[in-house]
PDB file of N, CA and C in Angstrom:
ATOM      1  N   UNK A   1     -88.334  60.246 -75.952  1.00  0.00           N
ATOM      2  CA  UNK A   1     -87.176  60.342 -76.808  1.00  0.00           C
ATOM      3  C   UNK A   1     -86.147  59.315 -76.346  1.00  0.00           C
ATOM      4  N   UNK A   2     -85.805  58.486 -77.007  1.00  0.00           N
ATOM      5  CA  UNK A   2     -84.578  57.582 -76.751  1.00  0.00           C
ATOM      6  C   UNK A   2     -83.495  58.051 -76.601  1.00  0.00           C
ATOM      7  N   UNK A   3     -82.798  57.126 -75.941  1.00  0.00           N
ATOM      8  CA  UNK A   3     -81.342  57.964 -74.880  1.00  0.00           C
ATOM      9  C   UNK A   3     -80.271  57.421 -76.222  1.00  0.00           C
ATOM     10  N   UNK A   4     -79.366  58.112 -76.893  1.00  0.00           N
ATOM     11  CA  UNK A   4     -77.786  57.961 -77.396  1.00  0.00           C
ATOM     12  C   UNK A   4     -77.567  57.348 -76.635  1.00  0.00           C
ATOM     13  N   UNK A   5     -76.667  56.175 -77.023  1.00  0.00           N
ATOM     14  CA  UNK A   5     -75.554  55.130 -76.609  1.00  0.00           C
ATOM     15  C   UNK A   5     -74.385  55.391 -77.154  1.00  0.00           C
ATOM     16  N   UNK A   6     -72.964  56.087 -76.395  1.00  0.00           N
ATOM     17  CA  UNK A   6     -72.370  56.597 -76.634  1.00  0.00           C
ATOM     18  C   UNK A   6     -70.807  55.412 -76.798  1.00  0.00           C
ATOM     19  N   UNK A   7     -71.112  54.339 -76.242  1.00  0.00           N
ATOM     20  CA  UNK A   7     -70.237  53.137 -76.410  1.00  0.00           C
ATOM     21  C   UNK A   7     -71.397  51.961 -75.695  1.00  0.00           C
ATOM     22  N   UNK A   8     -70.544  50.676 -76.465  1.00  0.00           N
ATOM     23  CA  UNK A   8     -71.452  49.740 -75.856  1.00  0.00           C
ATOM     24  C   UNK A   8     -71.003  49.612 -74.217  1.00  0.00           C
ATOM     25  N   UNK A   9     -70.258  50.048 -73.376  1.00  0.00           N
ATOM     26  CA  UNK A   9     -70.503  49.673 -72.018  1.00  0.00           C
ATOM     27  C   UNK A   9     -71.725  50.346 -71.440  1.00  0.00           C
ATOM     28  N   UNK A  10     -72.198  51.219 -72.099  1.00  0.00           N
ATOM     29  CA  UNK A  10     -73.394  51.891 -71.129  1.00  0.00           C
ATOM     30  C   UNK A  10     -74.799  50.801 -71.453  1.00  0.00           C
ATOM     31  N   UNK A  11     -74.316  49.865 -72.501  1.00  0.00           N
ATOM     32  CA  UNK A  11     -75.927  48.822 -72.847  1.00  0.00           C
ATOM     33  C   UNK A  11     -75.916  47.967 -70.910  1.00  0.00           C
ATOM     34  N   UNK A  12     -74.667  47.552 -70.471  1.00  0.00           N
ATOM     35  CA  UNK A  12     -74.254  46.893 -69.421  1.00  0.00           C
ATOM     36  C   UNK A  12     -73.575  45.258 -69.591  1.00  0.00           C
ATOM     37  N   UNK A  13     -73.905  44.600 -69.026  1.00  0.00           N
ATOM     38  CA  UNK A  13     -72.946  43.689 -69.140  1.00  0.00           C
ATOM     39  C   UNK A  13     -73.973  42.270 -68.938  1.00  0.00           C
ATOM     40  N   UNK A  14     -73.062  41.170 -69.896  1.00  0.00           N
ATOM     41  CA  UNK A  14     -73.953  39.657 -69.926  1.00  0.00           C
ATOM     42  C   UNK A  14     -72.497  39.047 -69.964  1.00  0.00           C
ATOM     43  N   UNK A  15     -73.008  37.829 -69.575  1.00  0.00           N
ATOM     44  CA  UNK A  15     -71.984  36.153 -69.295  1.00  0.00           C
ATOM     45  C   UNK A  15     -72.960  34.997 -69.507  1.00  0.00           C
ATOM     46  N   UNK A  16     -72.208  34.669 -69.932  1.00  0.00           N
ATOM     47  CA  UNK A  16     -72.801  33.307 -69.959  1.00  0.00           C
ATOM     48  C   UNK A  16     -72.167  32.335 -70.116  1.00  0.00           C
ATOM     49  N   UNK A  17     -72.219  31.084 -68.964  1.00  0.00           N
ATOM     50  CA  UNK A  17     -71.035  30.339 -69.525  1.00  0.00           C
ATOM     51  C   UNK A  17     -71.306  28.901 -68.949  1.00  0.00           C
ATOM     52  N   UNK A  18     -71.310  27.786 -69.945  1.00  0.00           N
ATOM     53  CA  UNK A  18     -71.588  26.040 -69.698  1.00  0.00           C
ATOM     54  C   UNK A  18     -71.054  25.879 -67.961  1.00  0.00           C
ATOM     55  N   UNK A  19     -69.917  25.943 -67.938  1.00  0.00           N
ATOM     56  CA  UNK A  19     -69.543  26.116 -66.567  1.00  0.00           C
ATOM     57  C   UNK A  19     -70.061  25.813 -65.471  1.00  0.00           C
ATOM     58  N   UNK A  20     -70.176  25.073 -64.739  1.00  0.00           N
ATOM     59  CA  UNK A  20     -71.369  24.671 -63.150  1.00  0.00           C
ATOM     60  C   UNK A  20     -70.308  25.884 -62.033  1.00  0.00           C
ATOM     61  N   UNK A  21     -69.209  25.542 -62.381  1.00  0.00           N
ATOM     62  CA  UNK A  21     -68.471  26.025 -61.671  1.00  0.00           C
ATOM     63  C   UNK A  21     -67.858  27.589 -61.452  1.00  0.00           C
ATOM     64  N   UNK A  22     -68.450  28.549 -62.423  1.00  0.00           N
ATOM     65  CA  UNK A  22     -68.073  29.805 -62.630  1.00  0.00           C
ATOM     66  C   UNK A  22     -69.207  30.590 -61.474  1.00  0.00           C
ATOM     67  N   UNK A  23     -68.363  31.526 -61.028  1.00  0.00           N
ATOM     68  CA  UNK A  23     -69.057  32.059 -60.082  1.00  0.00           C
ATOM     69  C   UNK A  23     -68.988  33.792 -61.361  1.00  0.00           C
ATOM     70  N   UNK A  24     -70.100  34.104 -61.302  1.00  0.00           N
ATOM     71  CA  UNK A  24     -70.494  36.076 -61.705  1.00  0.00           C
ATOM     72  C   UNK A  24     -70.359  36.965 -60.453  1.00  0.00           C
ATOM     73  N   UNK A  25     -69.940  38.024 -60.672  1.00  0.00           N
ATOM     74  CA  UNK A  25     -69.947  38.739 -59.972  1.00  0.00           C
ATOM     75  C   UNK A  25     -70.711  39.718 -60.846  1.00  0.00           C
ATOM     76  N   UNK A  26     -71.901  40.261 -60.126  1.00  0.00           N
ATOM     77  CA  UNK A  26     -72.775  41.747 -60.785  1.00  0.00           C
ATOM     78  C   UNK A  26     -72.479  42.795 -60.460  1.00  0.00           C
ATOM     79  N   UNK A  27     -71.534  43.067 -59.680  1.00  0.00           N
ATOM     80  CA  UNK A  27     -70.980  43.897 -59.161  1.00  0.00           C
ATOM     81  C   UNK A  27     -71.659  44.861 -58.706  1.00  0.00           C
ATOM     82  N   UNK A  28     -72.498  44.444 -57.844  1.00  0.00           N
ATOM     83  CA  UNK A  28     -73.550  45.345 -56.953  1.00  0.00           C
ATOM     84  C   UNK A  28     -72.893  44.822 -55.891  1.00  0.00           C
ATOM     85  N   UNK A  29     -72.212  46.067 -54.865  1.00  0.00           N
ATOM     86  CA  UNK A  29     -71.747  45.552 -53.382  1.00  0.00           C
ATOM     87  C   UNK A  29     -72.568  46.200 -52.775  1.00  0.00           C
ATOM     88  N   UNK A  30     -72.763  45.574 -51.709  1.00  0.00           N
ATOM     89  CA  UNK A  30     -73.526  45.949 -50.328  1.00  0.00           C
ATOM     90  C   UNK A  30     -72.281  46.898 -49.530  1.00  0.00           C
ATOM     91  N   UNK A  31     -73.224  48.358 -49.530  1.00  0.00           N
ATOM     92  CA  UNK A  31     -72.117  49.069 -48.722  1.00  0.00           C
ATOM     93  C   UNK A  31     -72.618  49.069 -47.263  1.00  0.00           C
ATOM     94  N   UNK A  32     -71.322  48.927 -46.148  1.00  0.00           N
ATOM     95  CA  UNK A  32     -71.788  49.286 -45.060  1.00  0.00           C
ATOM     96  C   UNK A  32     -71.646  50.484 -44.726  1.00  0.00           C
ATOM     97  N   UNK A  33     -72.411  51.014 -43.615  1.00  0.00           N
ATOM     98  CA  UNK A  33     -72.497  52.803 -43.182  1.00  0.00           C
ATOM     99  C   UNK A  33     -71.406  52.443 -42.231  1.00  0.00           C
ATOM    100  N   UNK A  34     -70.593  54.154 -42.736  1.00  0.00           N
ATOM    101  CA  UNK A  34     -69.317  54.155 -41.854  1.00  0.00           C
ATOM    102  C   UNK A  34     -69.977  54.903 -40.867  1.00  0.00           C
ATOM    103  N   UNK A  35     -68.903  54.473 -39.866  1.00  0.00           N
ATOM    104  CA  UNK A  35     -69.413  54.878 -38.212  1.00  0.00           C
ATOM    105  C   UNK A  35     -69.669  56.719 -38.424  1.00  0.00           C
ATOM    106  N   UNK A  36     -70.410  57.341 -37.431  1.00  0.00           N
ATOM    107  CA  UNK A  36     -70.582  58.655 -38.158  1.00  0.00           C
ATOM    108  C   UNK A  36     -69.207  59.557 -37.740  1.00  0.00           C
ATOM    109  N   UNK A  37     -68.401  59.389 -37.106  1.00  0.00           N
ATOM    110  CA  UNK A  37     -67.262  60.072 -37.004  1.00  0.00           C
ATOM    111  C   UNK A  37     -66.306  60.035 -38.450  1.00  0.00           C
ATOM    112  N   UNK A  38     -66.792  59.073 -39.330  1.00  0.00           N
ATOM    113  CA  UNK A  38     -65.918  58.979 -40.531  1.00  0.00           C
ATOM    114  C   UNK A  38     -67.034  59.492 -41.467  1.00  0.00           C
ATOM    115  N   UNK A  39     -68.235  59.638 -40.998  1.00  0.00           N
ATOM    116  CA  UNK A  39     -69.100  60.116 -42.148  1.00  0.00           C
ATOM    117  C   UNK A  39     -68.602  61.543 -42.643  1.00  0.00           C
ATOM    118  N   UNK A  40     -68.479  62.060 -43.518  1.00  0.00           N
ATOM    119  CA  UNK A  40     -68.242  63.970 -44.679  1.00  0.00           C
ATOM    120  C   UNK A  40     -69.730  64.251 -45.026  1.00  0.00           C
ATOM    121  N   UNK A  41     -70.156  64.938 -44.389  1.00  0.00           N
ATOM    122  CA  UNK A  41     -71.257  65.492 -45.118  1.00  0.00           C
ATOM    123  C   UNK A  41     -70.662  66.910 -45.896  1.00  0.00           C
ATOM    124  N   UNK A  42     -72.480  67.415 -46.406  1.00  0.00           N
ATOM    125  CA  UNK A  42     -71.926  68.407 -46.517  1.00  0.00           C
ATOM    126  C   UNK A  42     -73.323  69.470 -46.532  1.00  0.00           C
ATOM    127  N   UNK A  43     -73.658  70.179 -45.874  1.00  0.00           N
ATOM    128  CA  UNK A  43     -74.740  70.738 -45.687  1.00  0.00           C
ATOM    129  C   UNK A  43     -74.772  71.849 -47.320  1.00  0.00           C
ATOM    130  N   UNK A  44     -75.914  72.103 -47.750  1.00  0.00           N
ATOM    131  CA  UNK A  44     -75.822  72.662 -48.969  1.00  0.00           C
ATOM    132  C   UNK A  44     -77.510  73.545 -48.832  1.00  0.00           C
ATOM    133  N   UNK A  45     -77.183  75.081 -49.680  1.00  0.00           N
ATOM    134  CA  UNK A  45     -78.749  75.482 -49.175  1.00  0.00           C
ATOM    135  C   UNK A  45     -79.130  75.548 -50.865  1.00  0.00           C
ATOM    136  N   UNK A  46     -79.993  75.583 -51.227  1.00  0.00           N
ATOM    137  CA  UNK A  46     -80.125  75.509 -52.516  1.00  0.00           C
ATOM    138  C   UNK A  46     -81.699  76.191 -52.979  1.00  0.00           C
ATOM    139  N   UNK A  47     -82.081  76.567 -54.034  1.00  0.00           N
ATOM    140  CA  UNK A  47     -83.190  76.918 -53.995  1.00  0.00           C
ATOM    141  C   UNK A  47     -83.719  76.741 -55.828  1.00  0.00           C
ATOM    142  N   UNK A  48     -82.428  75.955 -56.661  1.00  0.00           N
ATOM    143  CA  UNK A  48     -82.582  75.763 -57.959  1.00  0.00           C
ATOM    144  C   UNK A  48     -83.678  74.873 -58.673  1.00  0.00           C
ATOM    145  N   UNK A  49     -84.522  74.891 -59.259  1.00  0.00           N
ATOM    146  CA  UNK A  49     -85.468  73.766 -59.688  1.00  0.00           C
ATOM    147  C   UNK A  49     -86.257  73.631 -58.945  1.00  0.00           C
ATOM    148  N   UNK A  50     -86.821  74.208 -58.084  1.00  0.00           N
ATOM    149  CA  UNK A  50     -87.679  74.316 -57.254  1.00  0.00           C
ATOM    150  C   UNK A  50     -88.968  74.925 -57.198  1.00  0.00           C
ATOM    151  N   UNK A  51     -88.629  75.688 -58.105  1.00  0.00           N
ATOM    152  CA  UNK A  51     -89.663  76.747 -58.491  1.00  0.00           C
ATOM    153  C   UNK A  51     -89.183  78.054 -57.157  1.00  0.00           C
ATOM    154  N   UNK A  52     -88.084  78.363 -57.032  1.00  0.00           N
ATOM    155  CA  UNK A  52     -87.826  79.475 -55.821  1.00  0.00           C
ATOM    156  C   UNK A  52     -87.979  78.722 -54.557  1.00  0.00           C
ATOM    157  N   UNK A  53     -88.657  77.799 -54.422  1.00  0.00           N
ATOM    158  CA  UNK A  53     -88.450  76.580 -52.705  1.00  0.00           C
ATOM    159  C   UNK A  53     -87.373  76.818 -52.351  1.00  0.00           C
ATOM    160  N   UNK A  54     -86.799  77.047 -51.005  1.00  0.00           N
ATOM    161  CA  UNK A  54     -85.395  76.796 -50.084  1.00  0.00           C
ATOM    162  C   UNK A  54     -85.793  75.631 -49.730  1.00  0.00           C
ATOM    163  N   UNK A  55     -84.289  75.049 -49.893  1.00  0.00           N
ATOM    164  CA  UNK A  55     -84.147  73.593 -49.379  1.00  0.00           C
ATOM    165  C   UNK A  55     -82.901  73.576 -48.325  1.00  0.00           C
ATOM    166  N   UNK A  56     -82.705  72.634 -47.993  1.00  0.00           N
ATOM    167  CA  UNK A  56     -81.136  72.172 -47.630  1.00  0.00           C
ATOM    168  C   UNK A  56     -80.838  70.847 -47.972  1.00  0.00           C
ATOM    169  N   UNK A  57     -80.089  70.311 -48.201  1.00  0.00           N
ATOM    170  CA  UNK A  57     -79.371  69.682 -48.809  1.00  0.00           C
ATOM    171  C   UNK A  57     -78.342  68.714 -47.892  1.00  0.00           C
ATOM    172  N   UNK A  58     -78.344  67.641 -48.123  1.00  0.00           N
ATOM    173  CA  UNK A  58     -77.423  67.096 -47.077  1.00  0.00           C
ATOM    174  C   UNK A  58     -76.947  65.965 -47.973  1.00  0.00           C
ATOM    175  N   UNK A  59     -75.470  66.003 -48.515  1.00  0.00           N
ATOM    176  CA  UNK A  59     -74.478  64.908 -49.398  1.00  0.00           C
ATOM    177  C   UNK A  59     -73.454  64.479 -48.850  1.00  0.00           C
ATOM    178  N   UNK A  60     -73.125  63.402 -49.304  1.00  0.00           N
ATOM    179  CA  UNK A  60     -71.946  62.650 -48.685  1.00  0.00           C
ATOM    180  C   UNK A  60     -71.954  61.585 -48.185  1.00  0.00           C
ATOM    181  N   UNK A  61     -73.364  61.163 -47.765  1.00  0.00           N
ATOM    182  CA  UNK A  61     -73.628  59.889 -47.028  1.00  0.00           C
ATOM    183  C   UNK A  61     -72.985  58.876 -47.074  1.00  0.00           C
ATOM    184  N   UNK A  62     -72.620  57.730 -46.608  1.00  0.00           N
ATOM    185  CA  UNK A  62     -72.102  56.513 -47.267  1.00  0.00           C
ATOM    186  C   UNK A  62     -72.329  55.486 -46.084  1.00  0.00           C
ATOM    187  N   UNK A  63     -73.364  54.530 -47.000  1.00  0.00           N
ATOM    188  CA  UNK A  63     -73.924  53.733 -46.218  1.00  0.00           C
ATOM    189  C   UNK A  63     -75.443  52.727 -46.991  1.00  0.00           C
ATOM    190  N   UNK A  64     -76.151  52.379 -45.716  1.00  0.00           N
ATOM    191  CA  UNK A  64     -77.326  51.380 -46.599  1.00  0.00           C
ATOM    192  C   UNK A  64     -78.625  52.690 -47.276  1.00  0.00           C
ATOM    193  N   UNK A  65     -79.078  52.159 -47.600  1.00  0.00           N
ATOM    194  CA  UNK A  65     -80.171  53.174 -48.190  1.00  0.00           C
ATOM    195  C   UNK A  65     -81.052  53.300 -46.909  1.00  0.00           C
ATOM    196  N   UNK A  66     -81.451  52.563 -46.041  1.00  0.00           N
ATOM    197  CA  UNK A  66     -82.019  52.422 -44.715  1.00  0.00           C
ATOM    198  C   UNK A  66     -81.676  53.368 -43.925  1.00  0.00           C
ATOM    199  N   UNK A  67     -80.228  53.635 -43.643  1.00  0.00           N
ATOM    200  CA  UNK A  67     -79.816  54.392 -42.858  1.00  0.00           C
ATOM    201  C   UNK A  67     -79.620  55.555 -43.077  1.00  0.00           C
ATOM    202  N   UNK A  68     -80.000  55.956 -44.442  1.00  0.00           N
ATOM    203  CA  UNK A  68     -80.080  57.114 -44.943  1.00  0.00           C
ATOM    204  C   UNK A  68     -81.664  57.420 -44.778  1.00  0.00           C
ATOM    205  N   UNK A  69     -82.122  57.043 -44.854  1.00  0.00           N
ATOM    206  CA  UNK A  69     -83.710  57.020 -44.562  1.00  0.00           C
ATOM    207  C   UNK A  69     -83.937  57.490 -43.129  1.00  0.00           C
ATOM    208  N   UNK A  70     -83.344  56.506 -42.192  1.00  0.00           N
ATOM    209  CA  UNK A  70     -83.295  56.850 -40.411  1.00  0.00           C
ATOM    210  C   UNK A  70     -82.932  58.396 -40.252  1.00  0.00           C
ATOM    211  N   UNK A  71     -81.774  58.698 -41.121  1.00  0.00           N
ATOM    212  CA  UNK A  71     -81.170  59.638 -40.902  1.00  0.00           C
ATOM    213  C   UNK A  71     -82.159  60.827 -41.163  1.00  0.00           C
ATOM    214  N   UNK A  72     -82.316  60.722 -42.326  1.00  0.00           N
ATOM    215  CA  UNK A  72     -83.293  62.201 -42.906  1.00  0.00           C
ATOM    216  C   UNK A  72     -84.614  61.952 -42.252  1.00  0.00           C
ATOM    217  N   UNK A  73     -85.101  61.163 -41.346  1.00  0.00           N
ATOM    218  CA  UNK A  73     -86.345  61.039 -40.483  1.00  0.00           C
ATOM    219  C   UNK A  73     -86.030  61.813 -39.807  1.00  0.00           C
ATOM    220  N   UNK A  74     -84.517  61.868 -39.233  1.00  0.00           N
ATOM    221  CA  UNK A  74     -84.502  62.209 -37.815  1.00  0.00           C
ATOM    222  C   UNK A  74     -84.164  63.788 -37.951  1.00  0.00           C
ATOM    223  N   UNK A  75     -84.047  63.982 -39.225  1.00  0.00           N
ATOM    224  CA  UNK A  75     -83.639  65.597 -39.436  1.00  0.00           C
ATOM    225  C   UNK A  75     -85.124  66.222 -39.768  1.00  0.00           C
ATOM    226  N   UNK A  76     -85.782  65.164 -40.506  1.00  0.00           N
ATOM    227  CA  UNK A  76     -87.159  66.181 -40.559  1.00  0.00           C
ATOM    228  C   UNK A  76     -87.923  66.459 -39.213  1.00  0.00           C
ATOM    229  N   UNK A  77     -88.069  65.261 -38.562  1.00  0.00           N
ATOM    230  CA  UNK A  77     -88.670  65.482 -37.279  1.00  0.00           C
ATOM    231  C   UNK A  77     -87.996  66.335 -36.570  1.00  0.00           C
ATOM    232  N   UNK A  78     -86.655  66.738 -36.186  1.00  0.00           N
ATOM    233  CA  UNK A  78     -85.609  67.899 -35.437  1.00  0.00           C
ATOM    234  C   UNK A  78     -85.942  69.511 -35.734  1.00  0.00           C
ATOM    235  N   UNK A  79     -86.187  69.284 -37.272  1.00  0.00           N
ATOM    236  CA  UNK A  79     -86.460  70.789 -37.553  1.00  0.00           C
ATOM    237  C   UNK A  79     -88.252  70.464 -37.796  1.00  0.00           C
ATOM    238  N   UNK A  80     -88.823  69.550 -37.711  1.00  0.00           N
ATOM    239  CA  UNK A  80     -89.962  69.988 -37.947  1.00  0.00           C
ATOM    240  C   UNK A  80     -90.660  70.314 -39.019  1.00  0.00           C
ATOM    241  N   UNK A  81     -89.934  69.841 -40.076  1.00  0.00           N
ATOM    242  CA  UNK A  81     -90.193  70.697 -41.855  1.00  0.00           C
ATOM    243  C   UNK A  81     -90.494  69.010 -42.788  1.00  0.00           C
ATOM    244  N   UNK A  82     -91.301  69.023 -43.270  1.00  0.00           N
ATOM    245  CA  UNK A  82     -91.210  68.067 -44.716  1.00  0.00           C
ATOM    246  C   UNK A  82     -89.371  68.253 -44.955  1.00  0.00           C
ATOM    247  N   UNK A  83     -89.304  66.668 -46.310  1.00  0.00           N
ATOM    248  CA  UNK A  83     -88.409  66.649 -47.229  1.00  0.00           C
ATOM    249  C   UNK A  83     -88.122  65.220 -47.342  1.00  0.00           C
ATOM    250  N   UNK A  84     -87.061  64.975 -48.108  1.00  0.00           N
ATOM    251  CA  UNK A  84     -87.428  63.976 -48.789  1.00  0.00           C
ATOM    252  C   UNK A  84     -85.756  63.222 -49.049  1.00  0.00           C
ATOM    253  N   UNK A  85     -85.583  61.988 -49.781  1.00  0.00           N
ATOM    254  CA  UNK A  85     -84.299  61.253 -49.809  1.00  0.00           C
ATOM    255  C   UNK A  85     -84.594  60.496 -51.239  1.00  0.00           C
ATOM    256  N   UNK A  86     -83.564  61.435 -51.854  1.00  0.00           N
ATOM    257  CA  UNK A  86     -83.277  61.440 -53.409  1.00  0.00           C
ATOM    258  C   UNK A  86     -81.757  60.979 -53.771  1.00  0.00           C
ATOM    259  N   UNK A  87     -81.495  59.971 -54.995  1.00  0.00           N
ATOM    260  CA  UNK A  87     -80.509  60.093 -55.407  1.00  0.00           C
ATOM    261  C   UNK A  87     -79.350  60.118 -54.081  1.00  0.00           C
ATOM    262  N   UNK A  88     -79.224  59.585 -52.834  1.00  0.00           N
ATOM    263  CA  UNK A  88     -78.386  59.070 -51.954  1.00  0.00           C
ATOM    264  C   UNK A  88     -78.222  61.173 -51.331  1.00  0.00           C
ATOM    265  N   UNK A  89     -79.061  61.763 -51.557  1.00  0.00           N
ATOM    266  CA  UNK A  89     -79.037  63.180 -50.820  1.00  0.00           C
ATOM    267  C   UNK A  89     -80.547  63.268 -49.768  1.00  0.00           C
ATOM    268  N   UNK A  90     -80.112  63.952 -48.768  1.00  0.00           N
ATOM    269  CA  UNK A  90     -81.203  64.058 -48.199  1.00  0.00           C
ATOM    270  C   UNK A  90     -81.540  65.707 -48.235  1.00  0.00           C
ATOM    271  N   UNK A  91     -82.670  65.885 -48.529  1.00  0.00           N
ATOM    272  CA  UNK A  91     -83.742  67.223 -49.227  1.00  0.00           C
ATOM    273  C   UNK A  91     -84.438  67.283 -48.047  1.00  0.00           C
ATOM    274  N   UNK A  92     -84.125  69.119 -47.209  1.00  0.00           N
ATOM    275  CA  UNK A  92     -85.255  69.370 -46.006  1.00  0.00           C
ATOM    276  C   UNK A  92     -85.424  70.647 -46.165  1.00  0.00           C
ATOM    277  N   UNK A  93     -87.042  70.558 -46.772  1.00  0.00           N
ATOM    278  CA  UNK A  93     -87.842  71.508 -47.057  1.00  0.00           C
ATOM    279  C   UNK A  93     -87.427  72.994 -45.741  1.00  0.00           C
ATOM    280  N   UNK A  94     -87.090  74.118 -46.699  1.00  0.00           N
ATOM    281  CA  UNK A  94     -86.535  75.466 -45.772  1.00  0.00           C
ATOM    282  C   UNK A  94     -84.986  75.606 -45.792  1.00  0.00           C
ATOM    283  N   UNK A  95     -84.694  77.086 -45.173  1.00  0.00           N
ATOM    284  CA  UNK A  95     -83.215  77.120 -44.736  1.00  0.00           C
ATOM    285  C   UNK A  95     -82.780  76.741 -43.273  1.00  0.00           C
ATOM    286  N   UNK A  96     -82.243  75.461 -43.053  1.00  0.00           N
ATOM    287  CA  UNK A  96     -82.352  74.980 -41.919  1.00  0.00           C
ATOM    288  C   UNK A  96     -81.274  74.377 -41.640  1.00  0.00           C
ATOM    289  N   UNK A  97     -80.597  74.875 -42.652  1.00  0.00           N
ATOM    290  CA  UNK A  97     -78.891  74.323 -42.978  1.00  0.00           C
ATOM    291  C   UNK A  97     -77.823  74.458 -41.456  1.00  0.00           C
ATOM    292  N   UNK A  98     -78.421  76.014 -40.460  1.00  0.00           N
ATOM    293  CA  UNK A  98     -77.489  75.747 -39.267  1.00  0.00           C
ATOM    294  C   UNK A  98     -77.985  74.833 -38.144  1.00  0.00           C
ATOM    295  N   UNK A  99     -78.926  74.524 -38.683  1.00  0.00           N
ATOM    296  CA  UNK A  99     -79.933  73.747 -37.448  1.00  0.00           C
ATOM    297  C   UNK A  99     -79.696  72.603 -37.343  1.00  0.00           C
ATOM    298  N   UNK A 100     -79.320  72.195 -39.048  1.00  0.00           N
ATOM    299  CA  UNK A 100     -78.913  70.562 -39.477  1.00  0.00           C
ATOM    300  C   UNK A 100     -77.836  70.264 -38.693  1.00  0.00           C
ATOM    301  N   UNK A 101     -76.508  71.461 -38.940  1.00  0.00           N
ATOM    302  CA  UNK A 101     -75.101  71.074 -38.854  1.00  0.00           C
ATOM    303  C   UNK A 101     -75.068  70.682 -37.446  1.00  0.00           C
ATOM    304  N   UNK A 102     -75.652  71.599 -36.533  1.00  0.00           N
ATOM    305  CA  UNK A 102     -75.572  71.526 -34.888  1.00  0.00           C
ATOM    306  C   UNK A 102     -76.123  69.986 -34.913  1.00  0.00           C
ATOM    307  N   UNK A 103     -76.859  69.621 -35.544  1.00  0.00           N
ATOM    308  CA  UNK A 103     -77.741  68.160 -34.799  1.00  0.00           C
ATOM    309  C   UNK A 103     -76.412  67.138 -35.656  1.00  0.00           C
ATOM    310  N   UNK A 104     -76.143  67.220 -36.470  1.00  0.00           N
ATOM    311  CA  UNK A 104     -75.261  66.052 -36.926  1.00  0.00           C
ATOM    312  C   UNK A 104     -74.105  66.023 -36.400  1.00  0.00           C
ATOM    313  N   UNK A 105     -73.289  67.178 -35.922  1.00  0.00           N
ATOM    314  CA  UNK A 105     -72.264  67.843 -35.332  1.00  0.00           C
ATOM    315  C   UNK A 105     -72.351  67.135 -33.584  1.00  0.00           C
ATOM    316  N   UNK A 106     -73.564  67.367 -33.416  1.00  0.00           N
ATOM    317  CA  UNK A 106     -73.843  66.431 -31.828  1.00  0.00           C
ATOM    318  C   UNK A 106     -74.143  65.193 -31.837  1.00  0.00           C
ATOM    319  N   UNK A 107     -74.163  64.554 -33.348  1.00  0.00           N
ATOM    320  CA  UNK A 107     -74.194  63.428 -33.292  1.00  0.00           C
ATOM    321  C   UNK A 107     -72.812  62.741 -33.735  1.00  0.00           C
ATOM    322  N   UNK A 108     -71.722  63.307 -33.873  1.00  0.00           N
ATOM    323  CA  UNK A 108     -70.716  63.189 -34.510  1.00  0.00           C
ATOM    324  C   UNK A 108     -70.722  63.147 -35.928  1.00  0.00           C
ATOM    325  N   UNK A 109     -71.347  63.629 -36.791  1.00  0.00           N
ATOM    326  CA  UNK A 109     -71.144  63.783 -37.708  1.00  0.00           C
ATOM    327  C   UNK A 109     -69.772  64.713 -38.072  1.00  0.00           C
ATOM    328  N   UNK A 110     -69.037  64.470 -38.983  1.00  0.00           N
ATOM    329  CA  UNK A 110     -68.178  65.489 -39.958  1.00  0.00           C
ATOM    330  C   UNK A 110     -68.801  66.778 -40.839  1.00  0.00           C
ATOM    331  N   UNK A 111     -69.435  68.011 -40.463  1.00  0.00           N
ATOM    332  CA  UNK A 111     -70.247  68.677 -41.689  1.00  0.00           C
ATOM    333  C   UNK A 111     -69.139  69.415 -42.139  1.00  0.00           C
ATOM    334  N   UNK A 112     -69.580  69.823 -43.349  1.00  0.00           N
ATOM    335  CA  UNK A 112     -69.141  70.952 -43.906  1.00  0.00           C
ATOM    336  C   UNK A 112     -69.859  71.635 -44.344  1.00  0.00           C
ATOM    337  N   UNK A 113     -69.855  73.276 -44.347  1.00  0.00           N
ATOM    338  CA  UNK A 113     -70.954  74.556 -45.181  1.00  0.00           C
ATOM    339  C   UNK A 113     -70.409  74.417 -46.405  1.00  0.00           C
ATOM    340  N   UNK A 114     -71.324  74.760 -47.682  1.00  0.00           N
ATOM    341  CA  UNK A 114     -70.819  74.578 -48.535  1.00  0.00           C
ATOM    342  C   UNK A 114     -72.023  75.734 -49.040  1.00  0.00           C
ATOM    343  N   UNK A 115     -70.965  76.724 -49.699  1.00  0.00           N
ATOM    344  CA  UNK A 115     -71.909  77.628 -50.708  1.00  0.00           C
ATOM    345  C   UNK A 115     -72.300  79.043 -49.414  1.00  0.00           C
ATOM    346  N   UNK A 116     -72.932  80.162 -50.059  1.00  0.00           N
ATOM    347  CA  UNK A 116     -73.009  80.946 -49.118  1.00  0.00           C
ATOM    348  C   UNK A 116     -73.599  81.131 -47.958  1.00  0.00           C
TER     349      UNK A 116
END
């Protein structure tokens, strides 16, 4: 089924221009990862769309996609559980949400509980 286009900015954006001298910007920036004392997470337990699966949930990141990768390695291997790095969240198979906070918490992370 084809997606509604609700204004033309969602088609995206073109330039074009004779110009040698015009510089584009695509406005894709390279973010750098803030040091983890400035990182906000936010630990989250969730079990929606899953088919009943417990997960945990880990948002807030801000940084390269790499280091989000390092990161959720180092949480699956800690608890020992599958999961996975979606959409800039990191997904770890189980409720393992106090297990997370202590390891990011000793790594300086910022957590927060979020939800019951």
């Amino acid at each position: 089924m084809a997606k509604k286009l609700n204004d033309l900015s969602a088609l995206g954006a073109f330039a074009y221009s004779t110009n040698e001298d015009v510089y584009f910007d695509n406005g894709e920036e390279t973010t750098e990862t803030l040091p983890n004392n400035k990182q906000k997470l936010e630990a989250v337990f969730s079990n929606k769309g899953r088919a009943g699966k417990i997960v945990t949930i880990i948002r807030g990141f801000v940084g390269t996609d790499d280091d989000l990768k390092a990161l959720g390695k180092l949480l699956k291997n800690k608890c020992g559980v599958g999961g996975s790095i979606k959409d800039g969240e990191i997904i770890i198979q189980g409720n393992h949400r106090d297990k997370i906070m202590d390891i990011l918490t000793k790594d300086g992370y910022k957590v927060k509980r979020v939800g019951g």
